[in-house]
C-alpha atoms as a PDB file:
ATOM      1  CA  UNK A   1     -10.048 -12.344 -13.955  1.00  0.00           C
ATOM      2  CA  UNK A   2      -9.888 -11.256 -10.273  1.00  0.00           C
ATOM      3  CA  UNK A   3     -12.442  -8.811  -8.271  1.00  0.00           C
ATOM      4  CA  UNK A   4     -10.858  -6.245  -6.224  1.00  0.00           C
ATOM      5  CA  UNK A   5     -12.274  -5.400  -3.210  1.00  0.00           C
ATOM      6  CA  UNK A   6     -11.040  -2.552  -1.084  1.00  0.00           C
ATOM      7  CA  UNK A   7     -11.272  -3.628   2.276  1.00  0.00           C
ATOM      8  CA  UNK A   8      -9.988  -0.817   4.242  1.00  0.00           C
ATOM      9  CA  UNK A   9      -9.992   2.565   2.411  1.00  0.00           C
ATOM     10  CA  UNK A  10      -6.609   4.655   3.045  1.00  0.00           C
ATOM     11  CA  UNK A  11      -6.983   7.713   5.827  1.00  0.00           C
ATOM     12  CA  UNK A  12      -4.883  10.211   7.834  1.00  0.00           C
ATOM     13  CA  UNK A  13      -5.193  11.564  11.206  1.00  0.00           C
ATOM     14  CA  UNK A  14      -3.429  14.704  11.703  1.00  0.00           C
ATOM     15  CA  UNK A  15      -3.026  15.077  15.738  1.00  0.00           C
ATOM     16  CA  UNK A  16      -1.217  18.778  17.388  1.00  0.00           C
ATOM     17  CA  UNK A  17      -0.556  18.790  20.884  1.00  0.00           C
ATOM     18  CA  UNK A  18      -0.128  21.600  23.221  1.00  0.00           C
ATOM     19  CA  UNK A  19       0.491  20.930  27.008  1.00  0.00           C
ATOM     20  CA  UNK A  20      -2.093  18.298  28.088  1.00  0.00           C
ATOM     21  CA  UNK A  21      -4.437  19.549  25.092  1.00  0.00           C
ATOM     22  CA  UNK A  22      -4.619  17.167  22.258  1.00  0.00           C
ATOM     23  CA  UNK A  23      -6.344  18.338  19.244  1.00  0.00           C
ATOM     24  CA  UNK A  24      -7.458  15.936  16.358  1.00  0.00           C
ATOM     25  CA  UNK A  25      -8.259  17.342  12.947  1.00  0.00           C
ATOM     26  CA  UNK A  26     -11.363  16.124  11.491  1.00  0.00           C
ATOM     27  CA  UNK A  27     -10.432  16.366   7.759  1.00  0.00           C
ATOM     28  CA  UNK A  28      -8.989  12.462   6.889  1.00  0.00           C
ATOM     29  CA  UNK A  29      -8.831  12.271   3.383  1.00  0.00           C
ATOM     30  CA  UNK A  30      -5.600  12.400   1.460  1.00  0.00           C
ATOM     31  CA  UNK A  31      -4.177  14.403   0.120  1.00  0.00           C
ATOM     32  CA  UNK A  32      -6.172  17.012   1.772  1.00  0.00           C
ATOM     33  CA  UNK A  33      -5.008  15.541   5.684  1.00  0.00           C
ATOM     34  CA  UNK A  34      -1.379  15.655   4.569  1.00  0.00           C
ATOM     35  CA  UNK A  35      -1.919  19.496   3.226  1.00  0.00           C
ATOM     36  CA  UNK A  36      -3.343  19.783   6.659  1.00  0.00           C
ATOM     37  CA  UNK A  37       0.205  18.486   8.592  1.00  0.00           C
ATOM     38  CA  UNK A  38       2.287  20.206   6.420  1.00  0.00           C
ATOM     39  CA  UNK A  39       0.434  23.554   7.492  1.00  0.00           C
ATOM     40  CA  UNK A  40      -0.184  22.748  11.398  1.00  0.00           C
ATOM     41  CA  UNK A  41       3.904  21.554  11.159  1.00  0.00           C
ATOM     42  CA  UNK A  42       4.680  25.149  10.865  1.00  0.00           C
ATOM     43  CA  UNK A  43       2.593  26.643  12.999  1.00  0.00           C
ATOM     44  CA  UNK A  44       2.105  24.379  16.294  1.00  0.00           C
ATOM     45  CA  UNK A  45       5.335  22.922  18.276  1.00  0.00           C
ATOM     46  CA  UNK A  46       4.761  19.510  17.996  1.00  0.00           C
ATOM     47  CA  UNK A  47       2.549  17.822  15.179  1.00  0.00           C
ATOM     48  CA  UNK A  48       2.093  14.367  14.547  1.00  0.00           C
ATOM     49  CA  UNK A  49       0.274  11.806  11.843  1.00  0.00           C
ATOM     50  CA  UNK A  50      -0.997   8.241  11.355  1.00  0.00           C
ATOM     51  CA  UNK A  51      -2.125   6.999   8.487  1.00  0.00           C
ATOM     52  CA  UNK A  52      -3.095   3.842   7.051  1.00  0.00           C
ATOM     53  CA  UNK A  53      -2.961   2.254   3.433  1.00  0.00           C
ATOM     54  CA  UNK A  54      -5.415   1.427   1.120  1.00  0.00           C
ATOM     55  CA  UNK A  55      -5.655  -3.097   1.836  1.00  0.00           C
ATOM     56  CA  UNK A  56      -7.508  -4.564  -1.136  1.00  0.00           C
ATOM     57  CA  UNK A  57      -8.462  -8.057  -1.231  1.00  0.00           C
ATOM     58  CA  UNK A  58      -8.550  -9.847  -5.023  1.00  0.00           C
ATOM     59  CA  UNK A  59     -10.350 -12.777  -5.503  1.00  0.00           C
ATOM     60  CA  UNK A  60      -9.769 -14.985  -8.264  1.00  0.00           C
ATOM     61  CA  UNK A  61     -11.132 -17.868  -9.756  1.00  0.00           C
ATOM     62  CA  UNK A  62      -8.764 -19.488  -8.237  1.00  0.00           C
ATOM     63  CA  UNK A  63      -6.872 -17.500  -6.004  1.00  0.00           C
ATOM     64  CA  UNK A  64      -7.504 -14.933  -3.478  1.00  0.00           C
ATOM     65  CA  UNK A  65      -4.593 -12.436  -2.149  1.00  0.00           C
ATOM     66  CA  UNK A  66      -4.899  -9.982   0.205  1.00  0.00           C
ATOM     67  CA  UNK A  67      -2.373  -6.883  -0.275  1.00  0.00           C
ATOM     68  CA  UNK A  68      -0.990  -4.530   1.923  1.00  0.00           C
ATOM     69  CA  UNK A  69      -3.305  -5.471   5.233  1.00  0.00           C
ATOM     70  CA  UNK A  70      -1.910  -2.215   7.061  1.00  0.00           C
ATOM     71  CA  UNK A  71      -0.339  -1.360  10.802  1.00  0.00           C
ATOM     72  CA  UNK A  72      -0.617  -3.466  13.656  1.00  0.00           C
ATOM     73  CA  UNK A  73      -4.340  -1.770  15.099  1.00  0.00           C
ATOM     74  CA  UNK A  74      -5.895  -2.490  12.007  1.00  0.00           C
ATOM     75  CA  UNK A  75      -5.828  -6.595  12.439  1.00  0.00           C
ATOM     76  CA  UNK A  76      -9.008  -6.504  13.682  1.00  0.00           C
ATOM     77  CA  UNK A  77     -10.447  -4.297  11.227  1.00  0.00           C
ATOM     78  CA  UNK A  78      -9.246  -6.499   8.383  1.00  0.00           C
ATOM     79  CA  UNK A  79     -10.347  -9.791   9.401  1.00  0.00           C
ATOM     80  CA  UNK A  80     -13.610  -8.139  10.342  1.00  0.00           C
ATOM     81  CA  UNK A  81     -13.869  -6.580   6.427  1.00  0.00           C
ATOM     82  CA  UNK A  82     -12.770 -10.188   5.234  1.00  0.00           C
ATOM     83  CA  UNK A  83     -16.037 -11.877   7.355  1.00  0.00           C
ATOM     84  CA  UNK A  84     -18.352  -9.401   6.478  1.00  0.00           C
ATOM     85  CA  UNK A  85     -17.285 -10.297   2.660  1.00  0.00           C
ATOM     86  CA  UNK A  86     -18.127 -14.272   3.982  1.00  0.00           C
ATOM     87  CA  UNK A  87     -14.053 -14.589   3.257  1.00  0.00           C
ATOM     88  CA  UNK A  88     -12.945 -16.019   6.611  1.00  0.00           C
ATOM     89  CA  UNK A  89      -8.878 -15.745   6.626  1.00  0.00           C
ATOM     90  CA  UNK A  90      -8.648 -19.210   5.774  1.00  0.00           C
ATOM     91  CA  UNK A  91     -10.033 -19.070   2.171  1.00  0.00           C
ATOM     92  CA  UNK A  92      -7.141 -16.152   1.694  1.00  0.00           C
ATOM     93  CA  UNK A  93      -4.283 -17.397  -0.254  1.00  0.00           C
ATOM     94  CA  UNK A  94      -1.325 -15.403   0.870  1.00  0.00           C
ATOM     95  CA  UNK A  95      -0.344 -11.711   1.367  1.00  0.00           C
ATOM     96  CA  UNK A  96       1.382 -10.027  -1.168  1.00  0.00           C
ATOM     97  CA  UNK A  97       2.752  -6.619   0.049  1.00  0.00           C
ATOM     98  CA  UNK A  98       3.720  -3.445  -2.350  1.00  0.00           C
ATOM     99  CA  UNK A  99       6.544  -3.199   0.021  1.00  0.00           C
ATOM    100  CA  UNK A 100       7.610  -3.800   4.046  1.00  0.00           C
ATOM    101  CA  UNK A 101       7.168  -0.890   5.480  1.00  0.00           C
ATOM    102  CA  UNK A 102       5.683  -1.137   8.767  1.00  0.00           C
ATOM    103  CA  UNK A 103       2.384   0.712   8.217  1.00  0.00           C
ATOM    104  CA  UNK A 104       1.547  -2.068   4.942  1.00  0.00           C
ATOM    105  CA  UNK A 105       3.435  -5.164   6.556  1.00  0.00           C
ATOM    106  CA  UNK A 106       2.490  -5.323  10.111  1.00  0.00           C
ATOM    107  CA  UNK A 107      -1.198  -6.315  10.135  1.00  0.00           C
ATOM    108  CA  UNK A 108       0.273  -9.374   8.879  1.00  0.00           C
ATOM    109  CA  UNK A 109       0.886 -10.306  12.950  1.00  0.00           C
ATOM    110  CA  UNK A 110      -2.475 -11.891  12.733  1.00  0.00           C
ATOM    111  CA  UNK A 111      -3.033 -13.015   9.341  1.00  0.00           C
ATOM    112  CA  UNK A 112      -1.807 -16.298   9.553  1.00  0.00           C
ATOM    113  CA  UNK A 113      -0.938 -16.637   5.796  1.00  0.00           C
ATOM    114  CA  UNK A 114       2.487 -16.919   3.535  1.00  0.00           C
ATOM    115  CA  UNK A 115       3.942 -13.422   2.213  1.00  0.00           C
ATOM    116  CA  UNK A 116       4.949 -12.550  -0.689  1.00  0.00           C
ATOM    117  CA  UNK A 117       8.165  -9.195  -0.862  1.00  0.00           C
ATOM    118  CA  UNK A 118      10.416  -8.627  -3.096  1.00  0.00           C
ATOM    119  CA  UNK A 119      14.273  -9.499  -1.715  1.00  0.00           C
ATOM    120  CA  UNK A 120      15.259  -6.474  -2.232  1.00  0.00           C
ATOM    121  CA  UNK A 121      13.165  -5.047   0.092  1.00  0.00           C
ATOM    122  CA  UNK A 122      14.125  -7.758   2.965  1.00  0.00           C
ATOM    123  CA  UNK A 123      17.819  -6.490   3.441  1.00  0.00           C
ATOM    124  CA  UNK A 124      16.753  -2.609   3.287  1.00  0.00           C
ATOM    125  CA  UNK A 125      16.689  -1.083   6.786  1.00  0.00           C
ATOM    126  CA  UNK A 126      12.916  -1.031   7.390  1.00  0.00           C
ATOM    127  CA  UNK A 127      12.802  -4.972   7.037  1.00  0.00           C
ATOM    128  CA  UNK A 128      13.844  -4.381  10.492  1.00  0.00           C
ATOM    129  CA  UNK A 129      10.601  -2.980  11.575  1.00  0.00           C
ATOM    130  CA  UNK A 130       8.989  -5.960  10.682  1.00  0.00           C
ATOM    131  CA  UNK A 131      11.535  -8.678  10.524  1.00  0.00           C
ATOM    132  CA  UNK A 132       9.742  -9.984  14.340  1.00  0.00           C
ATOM    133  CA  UNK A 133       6.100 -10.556  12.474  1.00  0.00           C
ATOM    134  CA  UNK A 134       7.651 -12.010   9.110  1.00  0.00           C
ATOM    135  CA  UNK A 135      10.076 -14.782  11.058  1.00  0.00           C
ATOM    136  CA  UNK A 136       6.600 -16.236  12.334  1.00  0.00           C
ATOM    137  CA  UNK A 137       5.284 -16.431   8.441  1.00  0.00           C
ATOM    138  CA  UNK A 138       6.390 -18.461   5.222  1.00  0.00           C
ATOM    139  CA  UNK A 139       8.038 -15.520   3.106  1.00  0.00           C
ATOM    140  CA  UNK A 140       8.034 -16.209  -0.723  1.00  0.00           C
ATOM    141  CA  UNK A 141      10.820 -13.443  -1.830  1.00  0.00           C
ATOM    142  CA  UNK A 142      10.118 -12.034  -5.643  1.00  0.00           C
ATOM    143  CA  UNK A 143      13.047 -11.470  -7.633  1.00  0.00           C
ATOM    144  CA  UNK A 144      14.082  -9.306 -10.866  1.00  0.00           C
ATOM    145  CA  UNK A 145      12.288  -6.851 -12.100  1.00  0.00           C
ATOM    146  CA  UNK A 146       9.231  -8.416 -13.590  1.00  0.00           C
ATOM    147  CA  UNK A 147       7.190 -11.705 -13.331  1.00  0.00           C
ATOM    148  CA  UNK A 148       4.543 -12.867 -12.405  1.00  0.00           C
ATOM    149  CA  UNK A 149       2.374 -13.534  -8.676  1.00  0.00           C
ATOM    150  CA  UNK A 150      -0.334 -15.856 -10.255  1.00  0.00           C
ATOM    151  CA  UNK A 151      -2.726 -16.487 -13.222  1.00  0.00           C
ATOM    152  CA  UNK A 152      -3.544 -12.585 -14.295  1.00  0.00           C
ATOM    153  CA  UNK A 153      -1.713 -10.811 -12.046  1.00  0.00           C
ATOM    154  CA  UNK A 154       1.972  -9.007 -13.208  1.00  0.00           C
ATOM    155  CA  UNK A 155       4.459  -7.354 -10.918  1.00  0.00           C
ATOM    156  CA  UNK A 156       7.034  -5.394 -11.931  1.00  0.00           C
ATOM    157  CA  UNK A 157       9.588  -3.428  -9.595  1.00  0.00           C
ATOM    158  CA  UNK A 158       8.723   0.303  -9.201  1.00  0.00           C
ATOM    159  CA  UNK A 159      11.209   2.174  -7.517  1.00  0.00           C
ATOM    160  CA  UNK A 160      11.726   5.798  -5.587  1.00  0.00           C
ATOM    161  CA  UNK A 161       9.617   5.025  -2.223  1.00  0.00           C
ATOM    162  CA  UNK A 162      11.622   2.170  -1.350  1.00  0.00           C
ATOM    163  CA  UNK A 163      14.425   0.008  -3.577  1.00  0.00           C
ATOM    164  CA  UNK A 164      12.333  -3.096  -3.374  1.00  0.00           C
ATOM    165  CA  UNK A 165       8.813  -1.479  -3.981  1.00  0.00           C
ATOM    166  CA  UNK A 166       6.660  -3.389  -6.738  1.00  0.00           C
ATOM    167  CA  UNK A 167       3.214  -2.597  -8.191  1.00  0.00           C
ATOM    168  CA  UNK A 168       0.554  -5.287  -9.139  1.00  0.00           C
ATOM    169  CA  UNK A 169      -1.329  -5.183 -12.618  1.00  0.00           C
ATOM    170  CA  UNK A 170      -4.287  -7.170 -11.948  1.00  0.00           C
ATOM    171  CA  UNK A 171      -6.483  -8.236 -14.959  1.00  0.00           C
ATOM    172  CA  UNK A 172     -10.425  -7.615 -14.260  1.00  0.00           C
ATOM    173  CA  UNK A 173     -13.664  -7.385 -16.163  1.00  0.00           C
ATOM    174  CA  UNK A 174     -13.001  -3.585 -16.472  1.00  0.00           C
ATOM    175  CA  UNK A 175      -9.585  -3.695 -17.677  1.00  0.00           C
ATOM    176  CA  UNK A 176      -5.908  -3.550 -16.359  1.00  0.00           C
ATOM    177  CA  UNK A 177      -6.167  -2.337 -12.040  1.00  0.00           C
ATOM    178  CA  UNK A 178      -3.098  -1.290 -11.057  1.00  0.00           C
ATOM    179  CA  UNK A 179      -1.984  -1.558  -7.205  1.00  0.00           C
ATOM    180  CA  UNK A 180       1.413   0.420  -6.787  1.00  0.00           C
ATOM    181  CA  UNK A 181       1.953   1.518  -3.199  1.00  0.00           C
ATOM    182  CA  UNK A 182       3.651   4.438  -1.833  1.00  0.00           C
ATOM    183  CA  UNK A 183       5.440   5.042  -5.303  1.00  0.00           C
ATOM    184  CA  UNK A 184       2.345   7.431  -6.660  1.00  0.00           C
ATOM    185  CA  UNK A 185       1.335  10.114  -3.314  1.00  0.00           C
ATOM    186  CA  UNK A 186       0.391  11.992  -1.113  1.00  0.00           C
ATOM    187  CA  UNK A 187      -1.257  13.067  -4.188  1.00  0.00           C
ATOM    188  CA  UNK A 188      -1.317  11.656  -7.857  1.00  0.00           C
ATOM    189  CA  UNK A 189      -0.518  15.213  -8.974  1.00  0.00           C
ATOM    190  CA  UNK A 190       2.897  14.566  -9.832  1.00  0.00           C
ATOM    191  CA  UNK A 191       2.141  11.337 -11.587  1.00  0.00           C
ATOM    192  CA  UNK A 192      -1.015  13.078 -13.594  1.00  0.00           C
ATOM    193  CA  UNK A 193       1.800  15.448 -14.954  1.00  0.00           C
ATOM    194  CA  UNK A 194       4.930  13.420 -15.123  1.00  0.00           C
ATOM    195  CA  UNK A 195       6.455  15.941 -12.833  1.00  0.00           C
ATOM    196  CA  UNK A 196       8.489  14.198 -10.177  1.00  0.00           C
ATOM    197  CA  UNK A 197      10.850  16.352  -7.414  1.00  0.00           C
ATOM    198  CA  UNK A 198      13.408  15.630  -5.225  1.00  0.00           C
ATOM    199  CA  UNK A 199      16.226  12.960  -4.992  1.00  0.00           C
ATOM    200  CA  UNK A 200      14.173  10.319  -6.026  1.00  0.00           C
ATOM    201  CA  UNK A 201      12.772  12.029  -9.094  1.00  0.00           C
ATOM    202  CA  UNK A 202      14.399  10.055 -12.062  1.00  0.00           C
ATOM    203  CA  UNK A 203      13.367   6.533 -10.244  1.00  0.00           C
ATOM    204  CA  UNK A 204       9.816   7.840  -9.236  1.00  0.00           C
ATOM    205  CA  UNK A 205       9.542   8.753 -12.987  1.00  0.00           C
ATOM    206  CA  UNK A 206      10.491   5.262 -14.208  1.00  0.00           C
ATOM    207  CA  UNK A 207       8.043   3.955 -11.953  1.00  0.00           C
ATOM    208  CA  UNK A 208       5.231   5.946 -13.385  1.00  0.00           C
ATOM    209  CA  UNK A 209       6.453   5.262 -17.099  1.00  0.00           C
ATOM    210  CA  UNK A 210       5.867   1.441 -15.866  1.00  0.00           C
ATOM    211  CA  UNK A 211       2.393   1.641 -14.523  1.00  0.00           C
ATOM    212  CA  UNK A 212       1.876   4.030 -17.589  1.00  0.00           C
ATOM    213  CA  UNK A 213       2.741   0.919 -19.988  1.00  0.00           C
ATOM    214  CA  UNK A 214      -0.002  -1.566 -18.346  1.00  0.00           C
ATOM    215  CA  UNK A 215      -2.152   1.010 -19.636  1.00  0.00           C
ATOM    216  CA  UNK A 216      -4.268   1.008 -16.581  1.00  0.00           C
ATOM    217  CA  UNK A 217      -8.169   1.496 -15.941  1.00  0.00           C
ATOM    218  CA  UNK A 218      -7.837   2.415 -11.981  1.00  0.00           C
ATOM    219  CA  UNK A 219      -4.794   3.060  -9.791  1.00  0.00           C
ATOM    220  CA  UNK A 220      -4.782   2.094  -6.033  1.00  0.00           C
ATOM    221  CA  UNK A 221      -1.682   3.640  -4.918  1.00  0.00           C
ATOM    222  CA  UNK A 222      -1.030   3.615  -1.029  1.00  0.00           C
ATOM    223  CA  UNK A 223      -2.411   6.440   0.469  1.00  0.00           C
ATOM    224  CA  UNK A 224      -4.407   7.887  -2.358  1.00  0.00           C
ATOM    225  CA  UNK A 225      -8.081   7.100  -3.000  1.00  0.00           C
ATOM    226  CA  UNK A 226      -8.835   5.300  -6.035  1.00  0.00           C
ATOM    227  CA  UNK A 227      -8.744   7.188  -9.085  1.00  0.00           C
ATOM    228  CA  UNK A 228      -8.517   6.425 -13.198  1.00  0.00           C
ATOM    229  CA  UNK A 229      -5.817   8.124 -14.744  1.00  0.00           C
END
C-alpha cells in the first residue's frame, strides 16, 4: 500500500508579448490556461507557455519514489515540498519518470537519486534534451510492455505522447491510483469519451483502454488536476 502525495500540483503560464510589454495571464489552471494560449495564439504576434507537471511522491512501506520531479526551476521547489513532508531526498528511493521529456525529467539535475525510463524512450529524440542530467545518474531502463517497479506498483507502456511513455498503477487504501503522464490532456475530455483525434488517435486510445483495465479510483495524468474517472 503506498500514499501518494502530490508535491507540486501541475500549472500553466500563458505569457504574450508586444514590443517591450510583457503580459502574463493570471488564469493557471489546465485546461482552462491552455484554452487561454490557443485563443491569445491567434490573436497576438507572439505567444508563449510554460508549464509544469503534476510530481507526486509515493511512499511505501517500504519504498518511496518520487515521479516526474518537473523542469529544471522547480529543483528547489521539490526538495523544499519533500522537507516540509520531513522526507529529506535521502529517504527517496529513486525517480521513476512517465517519460523523458524535458519538462518531467530535468528536475532530476538535483535529485541525486537512480532513474527509472523505459528504453524506448532513451533512443527517441528528446532523450537528447536530457541525456546531460541522466549521464550524471544510475538509469534503470524498463523494458516490454508490462511489469512491475516494486511491491504494489504496475507499469505498463501507454503510448501516443511519446513511444516510450508508461503509466503507474499504484495500489492504495482507496483503491487502484493511476499516474499516466502526458498520454491523458490538456484535458481528460477525450479520455472521459473515448474520443481520441489526430495522428496519434488509435495509440492514445489503446492507452486509455489500458488505464481503463486497472479500473482506477483517481488519475494523475501530467498536466491535468486530479480527477476520478
Amino acid at each position: 500500500m503506498y500514499v501518494i502525495d502530490l508535491l507540486i500540483p501541475t500549472a500553466r503560464f500563458v505569457f504574450s508579448v508586444e514590443g517591450e510589454r510583457v503580459e502574463v495571464a493570471p488564469e493557471h489552471r489546465s485546461p482552462e490556461a491552455h484554452d487561454l494560449f490557443d485563443a491569445w495564439r491567434a490573436e497576438r504576434p507572439v505567444v508563449g507557455m510554460t508549464t509544469f507537471p503534476n510530481t507526486v511522491l509515493l511512499r511505501g512501506d517500504e519504498t518511496t519514489i518520487l515521479v516526474d520531479p518537473g523542469l529544471h526551476f522547480q529543483n528547489e521547489p521539490v526538495l523544499r515540498a519533500l522537507e516540509g513532508r520531513g522526507v529529506p531526498v535521502s529517504a527517496v528511493d529513486r525517480v521513476a519518470l512517465t517519460h523523458a521529456h524535458l519538462d518531467h525529467a530535468a528536475a532530476c539535475v538535483d535529485v541525486p537519486l537512480p532513474v527509472t525510463v523505459h528504453r524506448r524512450e532513451t533512443t527517441a529524440p528528446h532523450w537528447a534534451a536530457v541525456a546531460g542530467v541522466m549521464a550524471e545518474r544510475q538509469v534503470d531502463l524498463l523494458e516490454g510492455e508490462e511489469g512491475e517497479l516494486a511491491p504494489g506498483i504496475r507499469w505498463a507502456i501507454t503510448p501516443g505522447h511519446t513511444a516510450g511513455g508508461v503509466s503507474y498503477c499504484v495500489t492504495t487504501p482507496e483503491g487502484p491510483v493511476v499516474l499516466c503522464g502526458d498520454v491523458i490532456g490538456p484535458s481528460k475530455a477525450g479520455f472521459d469519451h473515448m474520443q481520441a483525434e489526430g495522428p496519434d488517435a488509435p495509440e492514445l486510445l489503446t492507452a486509455w483502454r489500458r488505464i481503463r483495465m486497472w479500473e482506477p479510483v483517481r488519475i494523475i495524468a501530467g498536466h491535468v488536476p486530479p480527477f476520478r474517472p
